[in-house]
Protein backbone atom coordinates (compact mmCIF):
# COMPACT_ATOMS: atom_id res chain seq x y z
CA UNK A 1 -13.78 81.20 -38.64
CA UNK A 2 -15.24 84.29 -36.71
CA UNK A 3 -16.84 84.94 -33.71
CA UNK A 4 -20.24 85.36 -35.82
CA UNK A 5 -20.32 82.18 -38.08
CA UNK A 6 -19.96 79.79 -34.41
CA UNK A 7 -21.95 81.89 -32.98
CA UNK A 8 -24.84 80.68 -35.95
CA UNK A 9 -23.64 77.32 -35.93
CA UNK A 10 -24.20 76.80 -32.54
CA UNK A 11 -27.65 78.23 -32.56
CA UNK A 12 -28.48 75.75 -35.86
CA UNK A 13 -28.08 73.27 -33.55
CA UNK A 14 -30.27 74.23 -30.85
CA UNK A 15 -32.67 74.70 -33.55
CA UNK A 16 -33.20 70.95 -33.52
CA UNK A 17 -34.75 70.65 -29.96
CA UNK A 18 -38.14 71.16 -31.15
CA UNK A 19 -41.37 71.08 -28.86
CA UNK A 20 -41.59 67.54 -29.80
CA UNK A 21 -38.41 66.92 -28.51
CA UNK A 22 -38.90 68.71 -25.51
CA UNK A 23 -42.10 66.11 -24.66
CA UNK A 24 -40.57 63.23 -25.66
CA UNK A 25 -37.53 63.89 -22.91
CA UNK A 26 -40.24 65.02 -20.67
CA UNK A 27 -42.37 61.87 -20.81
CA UNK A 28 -39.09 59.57 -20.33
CA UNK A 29 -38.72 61.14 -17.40
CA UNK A 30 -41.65 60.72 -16.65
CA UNK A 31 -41.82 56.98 -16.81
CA UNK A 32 -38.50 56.82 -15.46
CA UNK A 33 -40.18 58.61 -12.15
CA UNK A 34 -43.28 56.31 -12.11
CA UNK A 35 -41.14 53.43 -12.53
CA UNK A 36 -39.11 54.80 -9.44
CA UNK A 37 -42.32 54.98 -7.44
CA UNK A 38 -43.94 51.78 -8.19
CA UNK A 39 -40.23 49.91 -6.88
CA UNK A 40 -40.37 52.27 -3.45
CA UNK A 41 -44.44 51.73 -3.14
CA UNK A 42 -45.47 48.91 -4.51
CA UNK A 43 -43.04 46.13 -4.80
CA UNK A 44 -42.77 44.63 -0.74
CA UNK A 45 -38.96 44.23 0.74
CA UNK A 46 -39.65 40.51 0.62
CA UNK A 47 -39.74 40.57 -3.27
CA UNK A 48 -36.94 43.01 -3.96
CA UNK A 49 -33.79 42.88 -1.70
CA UNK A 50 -32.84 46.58 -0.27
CA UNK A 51 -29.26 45.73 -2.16
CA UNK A 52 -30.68 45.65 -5.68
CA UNK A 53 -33.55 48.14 -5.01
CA UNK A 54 -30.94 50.71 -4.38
CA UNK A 55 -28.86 49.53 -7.60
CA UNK A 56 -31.85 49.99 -9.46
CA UNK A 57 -32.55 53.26 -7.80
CA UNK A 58 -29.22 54.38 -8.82
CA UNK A 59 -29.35 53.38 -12.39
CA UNK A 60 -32.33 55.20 -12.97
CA UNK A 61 -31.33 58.19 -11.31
CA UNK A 62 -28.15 58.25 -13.46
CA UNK A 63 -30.08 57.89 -16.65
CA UNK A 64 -32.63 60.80 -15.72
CA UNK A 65 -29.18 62.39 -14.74
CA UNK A 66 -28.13 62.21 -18.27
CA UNK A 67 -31.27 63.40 -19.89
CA UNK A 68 -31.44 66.71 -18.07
CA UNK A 69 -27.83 67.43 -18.56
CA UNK A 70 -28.12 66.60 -22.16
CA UNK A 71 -31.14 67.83 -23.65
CA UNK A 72 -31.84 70.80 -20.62
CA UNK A 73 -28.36 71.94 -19.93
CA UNK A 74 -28.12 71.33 -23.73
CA UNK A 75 -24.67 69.56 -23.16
CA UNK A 76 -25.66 67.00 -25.85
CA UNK A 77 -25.52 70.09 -28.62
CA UNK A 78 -21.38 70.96 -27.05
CA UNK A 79 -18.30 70.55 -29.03
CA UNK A 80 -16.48 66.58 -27.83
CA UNK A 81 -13.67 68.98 -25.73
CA UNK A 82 -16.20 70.04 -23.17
CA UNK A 83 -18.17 67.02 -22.72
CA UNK A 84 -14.46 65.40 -22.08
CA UNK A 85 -13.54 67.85 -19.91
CA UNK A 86 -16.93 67.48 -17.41
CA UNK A 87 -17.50 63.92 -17.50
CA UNK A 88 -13.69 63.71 -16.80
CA UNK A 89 -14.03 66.17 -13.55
CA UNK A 90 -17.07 64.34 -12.61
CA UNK A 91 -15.45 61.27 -12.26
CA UNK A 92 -11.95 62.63 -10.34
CA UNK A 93 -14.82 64.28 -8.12
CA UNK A 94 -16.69 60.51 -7.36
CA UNK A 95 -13.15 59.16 -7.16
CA UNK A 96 -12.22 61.30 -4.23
CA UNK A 97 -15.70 61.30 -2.52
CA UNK A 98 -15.54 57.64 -2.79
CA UNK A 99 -11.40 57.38 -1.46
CA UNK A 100 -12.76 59.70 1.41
CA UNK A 101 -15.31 57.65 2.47
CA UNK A 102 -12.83 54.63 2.43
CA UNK A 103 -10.44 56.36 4.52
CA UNK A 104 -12.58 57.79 7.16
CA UNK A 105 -13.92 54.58 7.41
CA UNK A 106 -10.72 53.06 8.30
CA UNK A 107 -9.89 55.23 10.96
CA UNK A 108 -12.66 55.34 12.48
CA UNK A 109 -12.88 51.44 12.90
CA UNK A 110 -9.21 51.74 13.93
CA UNK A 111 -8.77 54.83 16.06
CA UNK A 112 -12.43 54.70 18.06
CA UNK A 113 -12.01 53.95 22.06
């Protein structure tokens, strides 16, 4: 296969994210945002603990996550190898962050004066 006929390929399927495609993604977002709002300003602390109102927070922030990457970075129109490869690297990179944070944590409870 040449250089030319991927090259076409590829661009047949960025062809399919049409204007109404575009919109739909937008309003998601959209509603995913306003959603986000109405939990920070209009639900009170005494209704919704501050333990699941960040869970939710995080959720939904993941899942906006994956639309832009998807349909704006146009990662949903990539061969399987590449997705692989990023969402593997993405999670070695949370893994660390996350062992880090662990770590410092336990020294600094155990080596403080």
């Amino acid at each position: 296969m040449s250089l030319e006929n991927t090259s076409v390929a590829h661009d047949e399927e960025h062809v399919s994210m049409t204007k109404s495609k575009i919109w739909k993604v937008f309003f998601i977002l959209l509603g995913i945002t306003v959603v986000e709002f109405i939990i920070a300003l209009g639900v009170p602390h005494t209704v919704l603990p501050n333990g699941i109102r960040n869970a939710i927070y995080v959720i939904l922030t993941l899942y906006k996550g994956y639309y832009i990457v998807a349909y704006f970075m146009h990662l949903k129109f990539e061969k399987y190898a590449l997705k692989a490869g990023l969402i593997l690297s993405f999670i070695f990179i949370v893994y660390f962050i996350v062992l880090m944070l662990i770590e410092g944590d336990y020294l600094h409870s155990h080596l403080s004066v």
